[in-house]
C-alpha atoms as a PDB file:
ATOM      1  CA  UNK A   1      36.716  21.069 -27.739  1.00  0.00           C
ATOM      2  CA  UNK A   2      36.912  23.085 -24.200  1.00  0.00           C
ATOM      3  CA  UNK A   3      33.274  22.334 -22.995  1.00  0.00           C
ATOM      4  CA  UNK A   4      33.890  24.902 -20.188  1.00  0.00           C
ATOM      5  CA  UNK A   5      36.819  27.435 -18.741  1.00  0.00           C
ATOM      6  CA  UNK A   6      36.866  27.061 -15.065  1.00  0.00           C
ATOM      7  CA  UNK A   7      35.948  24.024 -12.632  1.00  0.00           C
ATOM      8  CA  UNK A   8      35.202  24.238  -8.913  1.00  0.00           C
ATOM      9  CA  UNK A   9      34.759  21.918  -6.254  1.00  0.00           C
ATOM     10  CA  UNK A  10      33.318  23.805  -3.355  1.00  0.00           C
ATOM     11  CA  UNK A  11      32.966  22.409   0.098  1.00  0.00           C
ATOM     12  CA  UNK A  12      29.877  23.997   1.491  1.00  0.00           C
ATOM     13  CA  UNK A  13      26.476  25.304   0.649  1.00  0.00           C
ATOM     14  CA  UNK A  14      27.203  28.987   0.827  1.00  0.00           C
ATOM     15  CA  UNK A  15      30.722  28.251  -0.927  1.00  0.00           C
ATOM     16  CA  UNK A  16      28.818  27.073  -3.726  1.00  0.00           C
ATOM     17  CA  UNK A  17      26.219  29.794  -3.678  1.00  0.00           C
ATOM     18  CA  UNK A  18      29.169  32.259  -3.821  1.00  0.00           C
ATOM     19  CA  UNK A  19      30.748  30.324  -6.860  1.00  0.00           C
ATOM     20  CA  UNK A  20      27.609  30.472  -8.894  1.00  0.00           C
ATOM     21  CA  UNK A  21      27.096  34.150  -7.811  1.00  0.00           C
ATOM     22  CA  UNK A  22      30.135  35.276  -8.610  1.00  0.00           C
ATOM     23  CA  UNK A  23      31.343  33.525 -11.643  1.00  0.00           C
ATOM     24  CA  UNK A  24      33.013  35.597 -14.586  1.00  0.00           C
ATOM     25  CA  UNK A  25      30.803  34.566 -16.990  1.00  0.00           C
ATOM     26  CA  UNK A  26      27.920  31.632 -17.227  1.00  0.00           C
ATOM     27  CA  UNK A  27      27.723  29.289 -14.535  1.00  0.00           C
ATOM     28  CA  UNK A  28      26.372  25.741 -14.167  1.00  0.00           C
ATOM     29  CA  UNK A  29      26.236  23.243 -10.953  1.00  0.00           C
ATOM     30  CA  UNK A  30      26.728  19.925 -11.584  1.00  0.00           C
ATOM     31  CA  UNK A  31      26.844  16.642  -9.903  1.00  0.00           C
ATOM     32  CA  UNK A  32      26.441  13.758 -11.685  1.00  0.00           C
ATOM     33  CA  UNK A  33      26.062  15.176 -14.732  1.00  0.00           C
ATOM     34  CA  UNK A  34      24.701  12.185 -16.858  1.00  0.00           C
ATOM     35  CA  UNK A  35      22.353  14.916 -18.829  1.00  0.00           C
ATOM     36  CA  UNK A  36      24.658  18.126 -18.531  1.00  0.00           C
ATOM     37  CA  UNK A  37      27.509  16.788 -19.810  1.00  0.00           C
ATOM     38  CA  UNK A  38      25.750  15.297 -23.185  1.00  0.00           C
ATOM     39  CA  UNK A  39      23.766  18.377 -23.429  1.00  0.00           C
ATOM     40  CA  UNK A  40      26.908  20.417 -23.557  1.00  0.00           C
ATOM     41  CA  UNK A  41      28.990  18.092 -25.869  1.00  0.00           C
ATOM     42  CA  UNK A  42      26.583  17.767 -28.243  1.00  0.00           C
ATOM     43  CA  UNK A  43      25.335  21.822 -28.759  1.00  0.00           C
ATOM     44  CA  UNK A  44      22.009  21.644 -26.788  1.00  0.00           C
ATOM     45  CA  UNK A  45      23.251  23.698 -23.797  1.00  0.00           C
ATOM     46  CA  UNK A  46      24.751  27.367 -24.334  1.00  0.00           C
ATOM     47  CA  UNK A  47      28.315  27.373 -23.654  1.00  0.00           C
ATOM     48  CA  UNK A  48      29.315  28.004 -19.995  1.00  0.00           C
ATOM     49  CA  UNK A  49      32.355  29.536 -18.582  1.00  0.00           C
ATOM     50  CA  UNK A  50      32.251  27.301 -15.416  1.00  0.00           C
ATOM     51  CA  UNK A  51      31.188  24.548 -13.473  1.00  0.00           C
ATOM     52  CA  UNK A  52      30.230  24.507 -10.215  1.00  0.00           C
ATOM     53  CA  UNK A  53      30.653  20.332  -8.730  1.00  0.00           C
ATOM     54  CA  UNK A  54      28.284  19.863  -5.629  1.00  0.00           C
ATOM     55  CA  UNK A  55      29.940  16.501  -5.149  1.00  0.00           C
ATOM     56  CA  UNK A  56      31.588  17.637  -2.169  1.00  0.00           C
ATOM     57  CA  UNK A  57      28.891  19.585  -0.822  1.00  0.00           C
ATOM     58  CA  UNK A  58      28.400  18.489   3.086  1.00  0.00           C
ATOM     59  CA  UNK A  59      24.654  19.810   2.837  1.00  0.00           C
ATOM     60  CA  UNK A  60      23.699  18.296   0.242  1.00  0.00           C
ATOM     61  CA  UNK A  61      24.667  14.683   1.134  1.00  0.00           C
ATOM     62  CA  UNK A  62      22.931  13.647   4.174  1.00  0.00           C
ATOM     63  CA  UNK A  63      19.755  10.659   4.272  1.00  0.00           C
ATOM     64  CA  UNK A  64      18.446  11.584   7.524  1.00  0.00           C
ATOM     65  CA  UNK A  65      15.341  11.859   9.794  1.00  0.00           C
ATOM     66  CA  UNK A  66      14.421  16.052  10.745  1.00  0.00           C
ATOM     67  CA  UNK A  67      12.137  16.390  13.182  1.00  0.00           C
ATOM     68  CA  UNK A  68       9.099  14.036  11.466  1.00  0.00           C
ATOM     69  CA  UNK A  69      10.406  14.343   8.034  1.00  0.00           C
ATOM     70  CA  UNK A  70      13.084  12.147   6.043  1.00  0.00           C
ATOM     71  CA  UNK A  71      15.496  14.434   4.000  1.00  0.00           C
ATOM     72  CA  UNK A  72      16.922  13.696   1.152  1.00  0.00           C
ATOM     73  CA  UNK A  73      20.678  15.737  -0.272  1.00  0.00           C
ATOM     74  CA  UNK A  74      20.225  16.166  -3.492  1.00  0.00           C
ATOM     75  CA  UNK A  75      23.554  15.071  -4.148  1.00  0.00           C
ATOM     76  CA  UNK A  76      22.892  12.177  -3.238  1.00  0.00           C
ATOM     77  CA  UNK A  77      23.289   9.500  -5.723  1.00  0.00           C
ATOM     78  CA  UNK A  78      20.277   6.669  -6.936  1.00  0.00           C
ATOM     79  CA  UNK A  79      22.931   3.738  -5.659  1.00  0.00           C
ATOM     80  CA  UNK A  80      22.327   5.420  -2.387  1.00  0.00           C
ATOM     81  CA  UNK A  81      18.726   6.062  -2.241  1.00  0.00           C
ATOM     82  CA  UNK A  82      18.293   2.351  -2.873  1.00  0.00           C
ATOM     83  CA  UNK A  83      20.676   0.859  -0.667  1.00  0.00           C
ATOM     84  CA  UNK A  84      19.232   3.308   2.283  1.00  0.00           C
ATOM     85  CA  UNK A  85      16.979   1.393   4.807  1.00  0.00           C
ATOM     86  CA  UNK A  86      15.610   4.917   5.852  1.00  0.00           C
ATOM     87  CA  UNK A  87      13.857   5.275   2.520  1.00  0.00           C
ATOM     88  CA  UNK A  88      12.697   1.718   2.055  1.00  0.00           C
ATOM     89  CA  UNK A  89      10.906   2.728   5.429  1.00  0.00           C
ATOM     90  CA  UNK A  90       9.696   5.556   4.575  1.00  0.00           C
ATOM     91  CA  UNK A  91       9.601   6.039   0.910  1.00  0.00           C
ATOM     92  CA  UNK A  92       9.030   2.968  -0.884  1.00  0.00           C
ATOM     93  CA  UNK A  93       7.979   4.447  -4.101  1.00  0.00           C
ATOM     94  CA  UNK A  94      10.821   6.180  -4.572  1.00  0.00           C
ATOM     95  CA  UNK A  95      13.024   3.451  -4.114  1.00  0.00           C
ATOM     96  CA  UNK A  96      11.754   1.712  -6.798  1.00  0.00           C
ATOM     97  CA  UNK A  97      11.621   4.663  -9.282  1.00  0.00           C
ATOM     98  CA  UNK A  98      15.444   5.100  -8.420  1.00  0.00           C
ATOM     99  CA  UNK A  99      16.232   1.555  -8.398  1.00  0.00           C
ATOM    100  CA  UNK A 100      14.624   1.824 -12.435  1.00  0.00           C
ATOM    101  CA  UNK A 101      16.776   4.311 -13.716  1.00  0.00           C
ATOM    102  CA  UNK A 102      19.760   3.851 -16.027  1.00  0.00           C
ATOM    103  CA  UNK A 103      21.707   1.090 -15.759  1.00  0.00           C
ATOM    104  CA  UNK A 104      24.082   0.153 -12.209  1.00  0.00           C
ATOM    105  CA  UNK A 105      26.654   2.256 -13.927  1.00  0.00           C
ATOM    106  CA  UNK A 106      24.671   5.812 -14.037  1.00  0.00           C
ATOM    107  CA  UNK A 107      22.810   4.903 -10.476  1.00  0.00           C
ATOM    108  CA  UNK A 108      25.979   4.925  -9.148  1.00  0.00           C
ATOM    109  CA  UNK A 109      26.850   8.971 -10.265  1.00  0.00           C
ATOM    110  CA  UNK A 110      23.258  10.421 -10.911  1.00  0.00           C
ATOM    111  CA  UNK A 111      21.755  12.210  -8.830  1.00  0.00           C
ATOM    112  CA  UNK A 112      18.173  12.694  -7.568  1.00  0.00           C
ATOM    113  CA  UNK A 113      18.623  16.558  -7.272  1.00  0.00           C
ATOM    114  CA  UNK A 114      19.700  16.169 -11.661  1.00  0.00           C
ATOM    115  CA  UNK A 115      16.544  14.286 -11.659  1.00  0.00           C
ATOM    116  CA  UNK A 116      14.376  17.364 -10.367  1.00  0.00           C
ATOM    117  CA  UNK A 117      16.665  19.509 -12.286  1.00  0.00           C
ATOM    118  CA  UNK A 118      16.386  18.529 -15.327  1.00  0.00           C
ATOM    119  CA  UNK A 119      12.364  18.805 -15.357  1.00  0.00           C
ATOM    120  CA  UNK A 120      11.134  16.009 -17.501  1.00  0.00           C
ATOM    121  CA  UNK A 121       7.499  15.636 -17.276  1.00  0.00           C
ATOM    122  CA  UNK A 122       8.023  11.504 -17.107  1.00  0.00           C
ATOM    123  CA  UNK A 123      11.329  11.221 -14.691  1.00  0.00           C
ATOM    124  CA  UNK A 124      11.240   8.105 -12.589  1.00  0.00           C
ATOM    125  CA  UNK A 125      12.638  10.058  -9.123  1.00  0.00           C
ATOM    126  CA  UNK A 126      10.414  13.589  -9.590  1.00  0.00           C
ATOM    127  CA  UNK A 127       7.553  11.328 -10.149  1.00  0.00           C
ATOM    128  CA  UNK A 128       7.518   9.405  -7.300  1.00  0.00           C
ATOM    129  CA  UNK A 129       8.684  12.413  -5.289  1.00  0.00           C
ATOM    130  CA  UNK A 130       5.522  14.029  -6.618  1.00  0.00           C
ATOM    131  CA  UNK A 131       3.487  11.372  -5.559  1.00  0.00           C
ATOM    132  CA  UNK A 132       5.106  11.603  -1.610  1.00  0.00           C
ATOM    133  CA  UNK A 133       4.368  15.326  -2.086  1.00  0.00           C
ATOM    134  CA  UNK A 134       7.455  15.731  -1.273  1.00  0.00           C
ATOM    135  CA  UNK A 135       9.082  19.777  -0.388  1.00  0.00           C
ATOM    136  CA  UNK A 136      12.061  21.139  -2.283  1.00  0.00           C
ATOM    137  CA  UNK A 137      15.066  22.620  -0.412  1.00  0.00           C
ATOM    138  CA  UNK A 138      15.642  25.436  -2.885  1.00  0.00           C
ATOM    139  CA  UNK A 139      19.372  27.746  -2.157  1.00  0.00           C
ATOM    140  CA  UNK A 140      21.020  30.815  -3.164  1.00  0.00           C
ATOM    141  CA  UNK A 141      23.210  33.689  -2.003  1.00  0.00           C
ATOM    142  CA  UNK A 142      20.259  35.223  -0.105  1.00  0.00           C
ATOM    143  CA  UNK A 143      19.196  32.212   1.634  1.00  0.00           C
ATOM    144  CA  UNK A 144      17.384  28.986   1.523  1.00  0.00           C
ATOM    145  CA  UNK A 145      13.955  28.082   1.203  1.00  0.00           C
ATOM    146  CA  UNK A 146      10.976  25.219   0.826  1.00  0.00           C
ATOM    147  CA  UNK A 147       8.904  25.017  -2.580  1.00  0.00           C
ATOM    148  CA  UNK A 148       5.913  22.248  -2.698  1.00  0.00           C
ATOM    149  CA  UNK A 149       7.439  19.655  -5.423  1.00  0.00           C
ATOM    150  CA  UNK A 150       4.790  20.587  -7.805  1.00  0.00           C
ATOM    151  CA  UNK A 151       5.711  24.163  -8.159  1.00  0.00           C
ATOM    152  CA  UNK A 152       9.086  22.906  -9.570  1.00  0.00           C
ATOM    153  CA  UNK A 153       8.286  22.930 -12.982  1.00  0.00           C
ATOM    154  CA  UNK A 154       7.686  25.360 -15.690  1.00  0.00           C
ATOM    155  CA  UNK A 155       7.884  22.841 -18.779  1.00  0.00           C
ATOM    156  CA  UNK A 156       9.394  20.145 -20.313  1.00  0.00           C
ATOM    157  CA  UNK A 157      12.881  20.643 -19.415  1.00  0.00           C
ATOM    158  CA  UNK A 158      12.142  23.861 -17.633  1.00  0.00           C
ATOM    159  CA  UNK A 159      12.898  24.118 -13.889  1.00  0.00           C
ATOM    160  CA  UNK A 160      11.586  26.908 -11.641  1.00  0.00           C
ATOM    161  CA  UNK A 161      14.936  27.189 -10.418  1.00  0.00           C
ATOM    162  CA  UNK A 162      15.922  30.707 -10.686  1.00  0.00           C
ATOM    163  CA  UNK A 163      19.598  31.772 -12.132  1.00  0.00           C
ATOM    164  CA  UNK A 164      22.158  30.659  -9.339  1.00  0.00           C
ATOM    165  CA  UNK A 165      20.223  28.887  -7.432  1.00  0.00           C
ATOM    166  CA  UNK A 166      20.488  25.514  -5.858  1.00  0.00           C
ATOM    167  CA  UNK A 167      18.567  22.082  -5.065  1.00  0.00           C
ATOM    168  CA  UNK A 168      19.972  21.483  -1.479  1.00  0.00           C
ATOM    169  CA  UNK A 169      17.411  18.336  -1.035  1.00  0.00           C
ATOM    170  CA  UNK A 170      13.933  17.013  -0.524  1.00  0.00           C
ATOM    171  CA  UNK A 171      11.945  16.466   2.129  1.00  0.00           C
ATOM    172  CA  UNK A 172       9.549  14.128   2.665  1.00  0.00           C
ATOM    173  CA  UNK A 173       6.655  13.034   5.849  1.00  0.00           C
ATOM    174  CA  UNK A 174       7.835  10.021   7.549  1.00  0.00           C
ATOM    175  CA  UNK A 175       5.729   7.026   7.899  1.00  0.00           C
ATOM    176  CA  UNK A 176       3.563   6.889  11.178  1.00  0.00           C
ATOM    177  CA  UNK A 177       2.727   3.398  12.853  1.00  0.00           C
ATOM    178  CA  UNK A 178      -1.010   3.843  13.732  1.00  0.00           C
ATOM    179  CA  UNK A 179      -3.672   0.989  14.453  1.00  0.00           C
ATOM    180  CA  UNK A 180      -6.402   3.352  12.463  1.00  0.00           C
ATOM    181  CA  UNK A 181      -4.854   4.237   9.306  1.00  0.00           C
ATOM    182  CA  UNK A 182      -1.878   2.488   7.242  1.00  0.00           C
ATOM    183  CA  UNK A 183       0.117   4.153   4.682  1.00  0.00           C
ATOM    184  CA  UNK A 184       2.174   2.732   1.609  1.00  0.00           C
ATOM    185  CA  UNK A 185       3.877   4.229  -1.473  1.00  0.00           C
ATOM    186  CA  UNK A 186       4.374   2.079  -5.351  1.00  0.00           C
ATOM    187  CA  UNK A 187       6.209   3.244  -8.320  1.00  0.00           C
ATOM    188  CA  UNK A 188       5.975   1.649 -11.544  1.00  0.00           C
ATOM    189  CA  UNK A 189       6.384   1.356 -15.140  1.00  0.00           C
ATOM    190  CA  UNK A 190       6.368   0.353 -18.757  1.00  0.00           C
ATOM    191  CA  UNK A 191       9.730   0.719 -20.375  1.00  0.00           C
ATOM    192  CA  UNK A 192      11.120  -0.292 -23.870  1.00  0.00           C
ATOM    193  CA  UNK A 193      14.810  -1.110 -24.127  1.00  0.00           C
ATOM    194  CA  UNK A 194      16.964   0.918 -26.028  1.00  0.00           C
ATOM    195  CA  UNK A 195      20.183   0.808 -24.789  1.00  0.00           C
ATOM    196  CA  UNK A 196      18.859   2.090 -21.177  1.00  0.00           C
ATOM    197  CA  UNK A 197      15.336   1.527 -20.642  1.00  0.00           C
ATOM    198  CA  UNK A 198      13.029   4.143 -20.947  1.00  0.00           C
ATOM    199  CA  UNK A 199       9.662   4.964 -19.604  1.00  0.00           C
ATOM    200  CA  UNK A 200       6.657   4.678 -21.865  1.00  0.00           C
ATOM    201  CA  UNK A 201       4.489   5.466 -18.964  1.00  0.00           C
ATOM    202  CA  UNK A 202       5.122   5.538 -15.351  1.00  0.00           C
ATOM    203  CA  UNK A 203       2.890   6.107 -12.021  1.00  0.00           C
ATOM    204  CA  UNK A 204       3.620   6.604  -8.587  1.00  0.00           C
ATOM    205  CA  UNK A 205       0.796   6.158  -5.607  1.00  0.00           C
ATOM    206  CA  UNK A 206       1.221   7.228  -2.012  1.00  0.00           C
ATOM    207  CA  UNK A 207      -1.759   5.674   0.307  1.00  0.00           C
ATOM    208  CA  UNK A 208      -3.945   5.774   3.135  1.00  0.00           C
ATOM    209  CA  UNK A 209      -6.195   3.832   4.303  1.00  0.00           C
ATOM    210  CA  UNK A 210      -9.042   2.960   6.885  1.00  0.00           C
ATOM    211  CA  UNK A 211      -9.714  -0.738   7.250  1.00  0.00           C
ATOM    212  CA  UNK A 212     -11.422  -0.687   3.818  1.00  0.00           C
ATOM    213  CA  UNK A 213     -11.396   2.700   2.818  1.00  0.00           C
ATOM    214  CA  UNK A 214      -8.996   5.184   1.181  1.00  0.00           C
ATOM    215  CA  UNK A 215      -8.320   7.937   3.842  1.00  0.00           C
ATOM    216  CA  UNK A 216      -5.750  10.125   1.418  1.00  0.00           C
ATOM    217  CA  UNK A 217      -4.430   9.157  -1.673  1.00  0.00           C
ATOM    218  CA  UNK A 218      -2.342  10.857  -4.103  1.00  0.00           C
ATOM    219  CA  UNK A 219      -1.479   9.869  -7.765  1.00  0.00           C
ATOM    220  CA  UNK A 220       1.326  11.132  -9.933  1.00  0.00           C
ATOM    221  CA  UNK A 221       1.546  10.023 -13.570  1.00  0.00           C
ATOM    222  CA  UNK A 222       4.415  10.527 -16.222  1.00  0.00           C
ATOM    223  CA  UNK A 223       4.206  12.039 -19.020  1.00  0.00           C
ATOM    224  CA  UNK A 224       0.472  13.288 -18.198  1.00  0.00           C
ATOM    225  CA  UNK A 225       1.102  16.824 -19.388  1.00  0.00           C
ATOM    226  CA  UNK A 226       4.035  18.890 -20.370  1.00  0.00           C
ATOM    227  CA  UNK A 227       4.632  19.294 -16.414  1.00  0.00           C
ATOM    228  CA  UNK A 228       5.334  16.174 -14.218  1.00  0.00           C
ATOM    229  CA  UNK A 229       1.253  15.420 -12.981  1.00  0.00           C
ATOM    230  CA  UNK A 230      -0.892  14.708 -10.308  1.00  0.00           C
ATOM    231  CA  UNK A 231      -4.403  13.426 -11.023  1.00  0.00           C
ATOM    232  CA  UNK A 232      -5.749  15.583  -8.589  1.00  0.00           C
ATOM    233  CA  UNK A 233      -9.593  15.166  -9.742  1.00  0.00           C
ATOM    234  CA  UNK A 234      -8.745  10.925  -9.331  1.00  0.00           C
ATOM    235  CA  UNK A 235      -7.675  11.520  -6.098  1.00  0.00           C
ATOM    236  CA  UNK A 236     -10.633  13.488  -4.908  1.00  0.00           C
ATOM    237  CA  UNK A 237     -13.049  11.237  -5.713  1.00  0.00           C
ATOM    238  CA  UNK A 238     -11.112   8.501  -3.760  1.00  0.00           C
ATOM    239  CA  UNK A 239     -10.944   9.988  -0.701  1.00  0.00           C
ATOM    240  CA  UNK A 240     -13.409   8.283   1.673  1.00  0.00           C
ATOM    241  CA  UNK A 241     -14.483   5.841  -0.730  1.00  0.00           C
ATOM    242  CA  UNK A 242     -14.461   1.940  -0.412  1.00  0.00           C
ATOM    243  CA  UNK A 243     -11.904   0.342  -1.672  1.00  0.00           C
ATOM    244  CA  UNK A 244     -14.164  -1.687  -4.335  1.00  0.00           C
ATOM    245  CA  UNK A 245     -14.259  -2.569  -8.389  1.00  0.00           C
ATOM    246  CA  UNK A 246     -16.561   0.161  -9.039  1.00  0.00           C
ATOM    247  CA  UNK A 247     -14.212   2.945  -7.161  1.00  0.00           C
ATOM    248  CA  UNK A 248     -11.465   2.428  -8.426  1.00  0.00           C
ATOM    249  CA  UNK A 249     -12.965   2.233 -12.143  1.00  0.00           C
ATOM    250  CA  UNK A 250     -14.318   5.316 -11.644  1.00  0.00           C
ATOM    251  CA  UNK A 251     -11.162   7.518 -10.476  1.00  0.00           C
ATOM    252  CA  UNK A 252      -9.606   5.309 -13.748  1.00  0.00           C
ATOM    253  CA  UNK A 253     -12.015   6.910 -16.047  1.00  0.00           C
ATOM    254  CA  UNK A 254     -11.549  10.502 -14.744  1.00  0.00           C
ATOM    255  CA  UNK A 255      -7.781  10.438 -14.872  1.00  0.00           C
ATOM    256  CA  UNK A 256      -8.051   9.178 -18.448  1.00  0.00           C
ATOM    257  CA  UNK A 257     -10.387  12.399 -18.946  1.00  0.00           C
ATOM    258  CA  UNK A 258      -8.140  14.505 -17.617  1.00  0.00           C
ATOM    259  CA  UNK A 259      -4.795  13.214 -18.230  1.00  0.00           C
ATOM    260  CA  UNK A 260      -2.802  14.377 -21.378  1.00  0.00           C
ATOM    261  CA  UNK A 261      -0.829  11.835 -22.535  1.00  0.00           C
ATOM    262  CA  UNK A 262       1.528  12.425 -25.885  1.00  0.00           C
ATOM    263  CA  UNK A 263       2.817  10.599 -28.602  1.00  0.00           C
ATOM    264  CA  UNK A 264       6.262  10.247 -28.853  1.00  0.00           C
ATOM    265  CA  UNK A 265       8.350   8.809 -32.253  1.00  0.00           C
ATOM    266  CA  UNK A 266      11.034   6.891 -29.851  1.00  0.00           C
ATOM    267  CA  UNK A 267       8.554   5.541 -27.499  1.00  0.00           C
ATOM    268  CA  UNK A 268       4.367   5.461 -28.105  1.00  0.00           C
ATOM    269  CA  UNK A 269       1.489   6.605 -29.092  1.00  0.00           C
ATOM    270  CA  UNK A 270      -0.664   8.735 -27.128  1.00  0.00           C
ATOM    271  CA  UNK A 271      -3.345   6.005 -27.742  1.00  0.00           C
ATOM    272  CA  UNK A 272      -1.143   3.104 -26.764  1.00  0.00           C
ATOM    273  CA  UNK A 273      -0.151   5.205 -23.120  1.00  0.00           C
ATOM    274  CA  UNK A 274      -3.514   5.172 -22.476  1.00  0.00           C
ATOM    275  CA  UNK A 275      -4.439   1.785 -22.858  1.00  0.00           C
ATOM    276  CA  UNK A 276      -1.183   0.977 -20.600  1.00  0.00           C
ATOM    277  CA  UNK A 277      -2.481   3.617 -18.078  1.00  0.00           C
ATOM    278  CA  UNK A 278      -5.819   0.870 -17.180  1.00  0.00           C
ATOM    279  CA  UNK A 279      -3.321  -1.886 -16.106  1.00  0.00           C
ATOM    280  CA  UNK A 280      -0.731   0.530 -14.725  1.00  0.00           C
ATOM    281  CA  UNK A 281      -3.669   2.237 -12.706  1.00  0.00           C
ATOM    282  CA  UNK A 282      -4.845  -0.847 -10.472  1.00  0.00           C
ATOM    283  CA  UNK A 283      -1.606  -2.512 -10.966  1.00  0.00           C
ATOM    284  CA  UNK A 284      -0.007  -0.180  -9.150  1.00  0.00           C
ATOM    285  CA  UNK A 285      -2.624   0.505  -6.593  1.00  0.00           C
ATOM    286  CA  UNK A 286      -3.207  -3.174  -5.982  1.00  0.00           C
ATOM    287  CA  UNK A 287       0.248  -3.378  -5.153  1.00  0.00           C
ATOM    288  CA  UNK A 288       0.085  -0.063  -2.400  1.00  0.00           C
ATOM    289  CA  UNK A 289      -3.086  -1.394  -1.031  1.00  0.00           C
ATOM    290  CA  UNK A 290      -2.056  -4.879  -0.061  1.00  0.00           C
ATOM    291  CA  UNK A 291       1.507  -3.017   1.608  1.00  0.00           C
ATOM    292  CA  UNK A 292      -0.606  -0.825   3.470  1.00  0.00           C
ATOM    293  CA  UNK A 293      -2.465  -3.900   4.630  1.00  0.00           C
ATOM    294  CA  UNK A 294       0.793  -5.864   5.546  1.00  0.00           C
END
């Protein structure tokens, strides 16, 4: 079975602006394709008349420092993002969440871009980019432009990407060195094995601190909702508060208000994600506490 008519490896952004633009019929990018290519081979994609690669894409492929933010091509593979010493500085959290995902075999193709893409309310990368409130180089035809990482998202498995556009990459605030305030990032999860391990529940937490006090925090959760989530309500009450027992119990007990976790036949119970969120909760933030410290 033909899965689609024409394929095209463009060079450059606008090349592959053009190609999607201009297509004879329906057009897809693709990169690594670990989703896109089962979707379409197994009837849960329309069928397309051609693929777009962004493989070759010069934009898209750079880990680099811009002016006092590290960017990201969303080309770029998770083998990549892990290995790079420019995100371990910077991005810790989404090291990890990248370093979780697949096996070696599908770090070594997928991309974080397909990770965005694809718009699943619990995926490791978009979680711990939402987390580093991270901004989303968004391309087409007319133009590129920034969209906050949160606005990404429509629904589960719904992108805000608009017909022929593009994720070029993300871009995220560098660490700062400062003898006042110290700032760490923490992914992490509970998976079940089945075949690849997949989340049951995951959490990302980017942190600041004061000596012994939370300057900024900012808390993403997966699945919380039917859109990758922020426990914004948690993360207000933190915000100038002590880092102490009864503090952090009490931002635990408002996410758990607020969050809206869902059962799920092939992985758990809404009431089992919830007990999992406690120990996830301070596990997590006990471990981005005592890096900020370090």
């Amino acid at each position: 079975m033909t899965l689609w008519q024409e394929y095209l490896q463009p060079k450059t952004l606008s090349e592959a602006t053009s190609a999607l633009a201009n297509a004879p019929g329906p057009a897809l990018p693709i990169a690594g394709g670990t989703d896109l290519i089962l979707d379409l081979d197994q009837g849960r994609h329309p069928p397309i008349h051609t693929l777009v690669d962004l493989t070759s894409v010069q934009e898209m492929l750079p880990i680099e420092i811009r002016a006092d933010k590290l960017f990201i091509g969303a080309s770029v593979s998770h083998t990549h993002i892990i290995e790079s010493e420019l995100v371990a500085d910077n991005a810790q959290a989404l090291i990890e969440a990248c370093g979780l995902i697949g096996g070696p075999q599908v770090r070594n193709i997928a991309t974080l871009g397909g990770n965005v893409a694809h718009a699943l309310p619990a995926a490791d990368g978009t979680i711990a980019l939402m987390a580093l409130n991270a901004q989303v180089e968004v391309a087409n035809a007319k133009g590129n432009r920034r969209v906050p990482i949160n606005e990404m998202f429509l629904g589960p498995g719904k992108s805000a990407l608009k017909q022929n556009e593009l994720l070029v990459g993300f871009y995220i605030q560098t660490l700062k060195v400062s003898e006042t305030f110290r700032v760490s990032s923490c992914f992490k999860r509970v998976m079940r094995p089945q075949g690849v391990a997949l989340p049951i529940i995951n959490m990302a937490i980017w942190l600041m601190c004061d000596q012994d006090r939370i300057a900024d925090i900012r808390i993403a959760v997966g699945p919380g909702g039917p859109k990758p989530w922020r426990a914004l309500e948690s993360e207000a009450y933190l915000r100038g508060k002590a880092m102490n027992d009864e503090s952090i119990n009490h931002a635990l007990e408002i996410l758990l208000r607020d969050v809206q976790f869902r059962t799920s036949p092939h992985r758990a119970t809404s009431d089992y994600r919830r007990e999992l969120a406690k120990t996830l909760f301070k596990d997590t933030f006990d471990t981005a506490w005592k890096r900020a410290l370090d």
